[in-house]
Protein backbone atom coordinates (compact mmCIF):
# COMPACT_ATOMS: atom_id res chain seq x y z
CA UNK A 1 110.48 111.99 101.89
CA UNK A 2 109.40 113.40 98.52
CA UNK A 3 105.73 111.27 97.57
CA UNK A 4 102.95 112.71 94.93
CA UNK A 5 100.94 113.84 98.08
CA UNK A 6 103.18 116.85 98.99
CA UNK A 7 101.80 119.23 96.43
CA UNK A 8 102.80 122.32 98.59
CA UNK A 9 104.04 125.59 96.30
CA UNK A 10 103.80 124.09 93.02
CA UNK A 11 103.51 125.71 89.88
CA UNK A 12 100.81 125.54 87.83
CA UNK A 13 97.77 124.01 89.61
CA UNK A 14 95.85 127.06 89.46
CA UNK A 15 93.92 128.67 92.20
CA UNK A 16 92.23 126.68 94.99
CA UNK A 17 88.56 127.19 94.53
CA UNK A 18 86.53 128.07 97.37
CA UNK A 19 82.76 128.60 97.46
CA UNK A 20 81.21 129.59 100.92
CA UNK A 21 78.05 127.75 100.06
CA UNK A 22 79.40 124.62 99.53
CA UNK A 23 77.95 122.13 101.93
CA UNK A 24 79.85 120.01 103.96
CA UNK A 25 79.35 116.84 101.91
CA UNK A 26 78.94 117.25 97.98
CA UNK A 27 77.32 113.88 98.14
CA UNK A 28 75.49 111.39 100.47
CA UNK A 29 78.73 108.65 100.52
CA UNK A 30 81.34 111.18 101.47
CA UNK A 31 79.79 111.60 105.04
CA UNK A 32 79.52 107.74 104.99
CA UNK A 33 83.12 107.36 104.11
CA UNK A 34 83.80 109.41 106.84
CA UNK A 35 81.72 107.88 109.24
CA UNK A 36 83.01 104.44 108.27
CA UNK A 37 86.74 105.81 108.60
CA UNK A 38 86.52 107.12 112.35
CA UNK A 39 84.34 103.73 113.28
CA UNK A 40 87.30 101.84 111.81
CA UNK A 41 89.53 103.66 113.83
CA UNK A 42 88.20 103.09 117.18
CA UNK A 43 89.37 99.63 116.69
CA UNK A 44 92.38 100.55 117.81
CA UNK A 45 94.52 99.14 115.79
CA UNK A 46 96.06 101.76 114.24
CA UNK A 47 96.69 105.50 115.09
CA UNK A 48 95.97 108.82 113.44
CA UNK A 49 99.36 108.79 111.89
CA UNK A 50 99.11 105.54 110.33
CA UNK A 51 95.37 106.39 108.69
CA UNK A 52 97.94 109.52 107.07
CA UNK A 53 100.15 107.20 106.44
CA UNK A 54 98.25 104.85 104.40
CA UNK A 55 96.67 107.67 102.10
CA UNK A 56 100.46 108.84 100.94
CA UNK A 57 101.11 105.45 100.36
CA UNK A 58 98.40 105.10 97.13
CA UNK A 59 100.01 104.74 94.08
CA UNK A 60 100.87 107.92 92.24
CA UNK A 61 97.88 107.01 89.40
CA UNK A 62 95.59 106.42 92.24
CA UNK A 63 96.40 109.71 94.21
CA UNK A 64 95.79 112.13 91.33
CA UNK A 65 92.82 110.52 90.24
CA UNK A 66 90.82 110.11 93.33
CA UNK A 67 88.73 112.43 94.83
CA UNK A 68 89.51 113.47 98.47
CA UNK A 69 87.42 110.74 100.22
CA UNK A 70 87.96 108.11 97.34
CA UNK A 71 91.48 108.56 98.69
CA UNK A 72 90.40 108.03 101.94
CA UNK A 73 88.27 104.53 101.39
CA UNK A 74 91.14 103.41 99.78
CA UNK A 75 94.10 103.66 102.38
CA UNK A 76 91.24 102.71 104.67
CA UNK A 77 90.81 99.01 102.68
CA UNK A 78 94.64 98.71 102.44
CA UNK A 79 94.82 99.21 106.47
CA UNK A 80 91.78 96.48 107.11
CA UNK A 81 93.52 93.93 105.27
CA UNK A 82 97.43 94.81 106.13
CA UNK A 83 95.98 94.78 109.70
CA UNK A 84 94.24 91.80 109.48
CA UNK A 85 91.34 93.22 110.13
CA UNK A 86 89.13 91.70 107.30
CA UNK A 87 90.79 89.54 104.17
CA UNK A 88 90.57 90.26 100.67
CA UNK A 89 88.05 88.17 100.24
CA UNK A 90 85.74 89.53 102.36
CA UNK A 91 86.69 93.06 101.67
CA UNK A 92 85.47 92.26 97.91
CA UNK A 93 82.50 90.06 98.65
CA UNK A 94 81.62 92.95 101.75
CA UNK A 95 80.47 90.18 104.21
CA UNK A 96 82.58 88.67 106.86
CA UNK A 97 83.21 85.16 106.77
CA UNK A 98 82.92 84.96 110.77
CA UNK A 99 82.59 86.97 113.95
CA UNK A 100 85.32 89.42 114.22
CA UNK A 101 87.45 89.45 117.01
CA UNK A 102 86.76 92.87 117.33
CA UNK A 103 83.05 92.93 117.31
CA UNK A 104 83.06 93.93 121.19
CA UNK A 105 85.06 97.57 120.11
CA UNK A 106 81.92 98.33 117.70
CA UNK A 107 81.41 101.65 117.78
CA UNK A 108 77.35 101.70 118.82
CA UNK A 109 75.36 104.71 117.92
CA UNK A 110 74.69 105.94 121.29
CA UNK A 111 78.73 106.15 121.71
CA UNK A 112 79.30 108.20 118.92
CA UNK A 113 78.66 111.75 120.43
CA UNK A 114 81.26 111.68 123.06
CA UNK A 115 83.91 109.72 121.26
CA UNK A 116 83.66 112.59 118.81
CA UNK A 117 83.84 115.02 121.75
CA UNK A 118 86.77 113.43 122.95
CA UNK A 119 88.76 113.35 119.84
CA UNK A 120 92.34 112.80 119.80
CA UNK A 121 94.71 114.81 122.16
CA UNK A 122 98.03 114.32 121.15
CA UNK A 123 99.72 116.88 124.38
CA UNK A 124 101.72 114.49 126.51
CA UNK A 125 103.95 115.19 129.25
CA UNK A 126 106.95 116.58 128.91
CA UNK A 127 110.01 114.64 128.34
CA UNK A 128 112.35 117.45 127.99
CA UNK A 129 112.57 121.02 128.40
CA UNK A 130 111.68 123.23 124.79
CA UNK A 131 115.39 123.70 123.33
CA UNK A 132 114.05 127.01 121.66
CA UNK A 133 112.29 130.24 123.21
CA UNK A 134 109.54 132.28 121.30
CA UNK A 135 112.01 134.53 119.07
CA UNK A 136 114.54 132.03 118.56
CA UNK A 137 115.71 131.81 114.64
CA UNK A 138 115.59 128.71 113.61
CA UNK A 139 115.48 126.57 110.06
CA UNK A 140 113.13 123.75 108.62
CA UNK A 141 115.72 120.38 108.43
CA UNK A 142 116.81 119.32 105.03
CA UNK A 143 115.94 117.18 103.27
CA UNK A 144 111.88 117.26 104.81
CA UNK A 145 111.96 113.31 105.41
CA UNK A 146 111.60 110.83 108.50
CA UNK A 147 114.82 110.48 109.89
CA UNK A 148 113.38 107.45 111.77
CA UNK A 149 112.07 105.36 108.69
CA UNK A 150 113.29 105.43 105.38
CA UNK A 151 110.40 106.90 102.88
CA UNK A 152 108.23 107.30 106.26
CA UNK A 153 105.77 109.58 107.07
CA UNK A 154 106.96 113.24 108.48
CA UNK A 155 104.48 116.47 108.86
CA UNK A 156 107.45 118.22 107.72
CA UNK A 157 106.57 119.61 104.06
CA UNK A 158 109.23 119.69 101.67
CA UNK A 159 108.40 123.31 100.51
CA UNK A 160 109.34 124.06 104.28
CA UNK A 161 113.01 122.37 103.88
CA UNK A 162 116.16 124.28 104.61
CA UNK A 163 113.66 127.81 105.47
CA UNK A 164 114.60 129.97 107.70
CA UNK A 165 112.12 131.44 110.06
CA UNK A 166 111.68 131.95 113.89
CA UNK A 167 109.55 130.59 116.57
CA UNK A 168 106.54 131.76 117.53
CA UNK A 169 105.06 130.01 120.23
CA UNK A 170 105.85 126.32 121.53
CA UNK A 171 103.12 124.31 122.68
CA UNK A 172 103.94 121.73 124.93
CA UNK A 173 105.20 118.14 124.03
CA UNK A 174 102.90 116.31 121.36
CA UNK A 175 103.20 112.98 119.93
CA UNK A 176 105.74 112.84 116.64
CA UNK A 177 103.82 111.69 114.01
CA UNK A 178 107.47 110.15 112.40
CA UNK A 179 107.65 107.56 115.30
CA UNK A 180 103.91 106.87 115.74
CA UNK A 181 103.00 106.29 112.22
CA UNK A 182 105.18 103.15 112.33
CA UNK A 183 104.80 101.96 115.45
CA UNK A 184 107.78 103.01 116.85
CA UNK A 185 105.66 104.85 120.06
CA UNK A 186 104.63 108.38 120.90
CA UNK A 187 108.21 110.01 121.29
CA UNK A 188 106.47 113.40 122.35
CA UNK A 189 108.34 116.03 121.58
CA UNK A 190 108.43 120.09 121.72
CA UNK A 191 106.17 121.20 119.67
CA UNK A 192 106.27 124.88 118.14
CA UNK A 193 104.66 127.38 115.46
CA UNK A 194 107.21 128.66 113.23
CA UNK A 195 106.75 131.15 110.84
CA UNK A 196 108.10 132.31 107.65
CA UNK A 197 108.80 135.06 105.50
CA UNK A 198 106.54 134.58 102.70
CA UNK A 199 109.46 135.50 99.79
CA UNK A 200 112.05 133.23 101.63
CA UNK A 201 109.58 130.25 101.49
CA UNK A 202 108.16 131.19 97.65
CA UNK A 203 110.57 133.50 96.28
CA UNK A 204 108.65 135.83 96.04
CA UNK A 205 105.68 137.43 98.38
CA UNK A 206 101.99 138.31 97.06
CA UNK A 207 102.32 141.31 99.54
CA UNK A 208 104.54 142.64 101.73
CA UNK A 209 105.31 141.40 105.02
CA UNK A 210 103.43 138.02 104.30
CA UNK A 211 103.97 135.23 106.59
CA UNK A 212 103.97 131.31 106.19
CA UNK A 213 103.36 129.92 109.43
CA UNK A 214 103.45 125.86 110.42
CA UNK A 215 103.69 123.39 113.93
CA UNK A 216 106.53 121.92 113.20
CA UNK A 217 108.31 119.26 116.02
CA UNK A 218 111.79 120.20 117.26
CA UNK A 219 113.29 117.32 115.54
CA UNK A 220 112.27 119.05 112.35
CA UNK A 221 114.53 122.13 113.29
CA UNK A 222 117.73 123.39 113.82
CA UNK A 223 119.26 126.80 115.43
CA UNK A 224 120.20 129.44 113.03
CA UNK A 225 122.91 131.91 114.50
């Protein structure tokens, strides 16, 4: 999948700035975007994956020129209305025309604490047995697309494709985000933290002995001999 969202290793964009001070919302509506997102979400009727999902999906105008949680509000009014959730109509005259059928999965105040202390586990039983051990030398698939869906969503970035690197530690089975963004079910699968030689991923290391690492599913791999 190659979509204006997977920015990783390109030339150009300068230096990430970071300032230590910065507090955790620049301004009042992000933390109500984000609090509107997760209540949205315990609807249930759509999964982590799909909220992802939704935010690659913005046009490539729309991507570059939002800010991080204008992105966010957006893929979130494209999944209320592809969902059925709320129409278009109401979603531009913000009032509902009736009771929702959902009104009983509100998320109340006094439930928000432990819903945020439950999160979302994504560890599931195991379905099969790892295929690699810690050590192993493996390499990132190519192309870095969902082999499931055509232009789906992976967690596979494409700066990652056709890498070699080596496993570092496997972490149970977790759900694949390729399936479960499109409603295709969990599919849990081996899950594992690969890492990279810094020059084999960029061409060329900042130091010496720098390392890329990334969870990557076992679908996304293969065995190197």
């Amino acid at each position: 999948m190659s979509r204006v969202h997977d920015m990783g290793g390109r030339r150009g964009d300068g230096p990430v700035p970071f300032d230590p001070d910065e507090p955790v919302f620049k301004e009042a509506w992000h933390a109500r975007a984000l609090a509107v997102t997760l209540a949205a979400g315990v609807l249930g009727q759509w999964t982590l994956d799909t909220s992802r999902h939704a935010r690659e999906l913005l046009g490539p105008k729309d991507y570059t020129r939002f800010s991080y949680y204008e992105k966010w509000l957006a893929a979130l009014a494209d999944l209320l209305v592809s969902k059925g959730v709320v129409t278009r109509a109401e979603l531009a005259e913000g009032k509902s025309s009736e009771v929702s059928a959902l009104a009983g999965r509100c998320l109340t105040a006094d439930r928000v604490a432990n819903v945020l202390a439950q999160g979302g586990p994504t560890e599931r039983e195991a379905r099969q047995m790892p295929g690699f051990r810690t050590g192993a030398r493996v390499r990132a698939r190519r192309p870095a697309r969902n082999v499931l869906v055509a232009g789906g969503h992976t967690r596979l970035p494409g700066y990652l494709a056709g890498v070699p690197g080596r496993i570092l530690a496997c972490h149970g089975a977790h759900v694949l985000p390729d399936a479960n963004a499109h409603g295709l079910g969990e599919a849990p699968e081996p899950l594992y933290t690969v890492v990279f030689r810094a020059e084999d991923v960029w061409g060329v290391a900042e130091r010496p002995g720098d390392e890329v690492t990334a969870d990557l599913w076992e679908s996304y791999l293969e065995a190197v001999a």
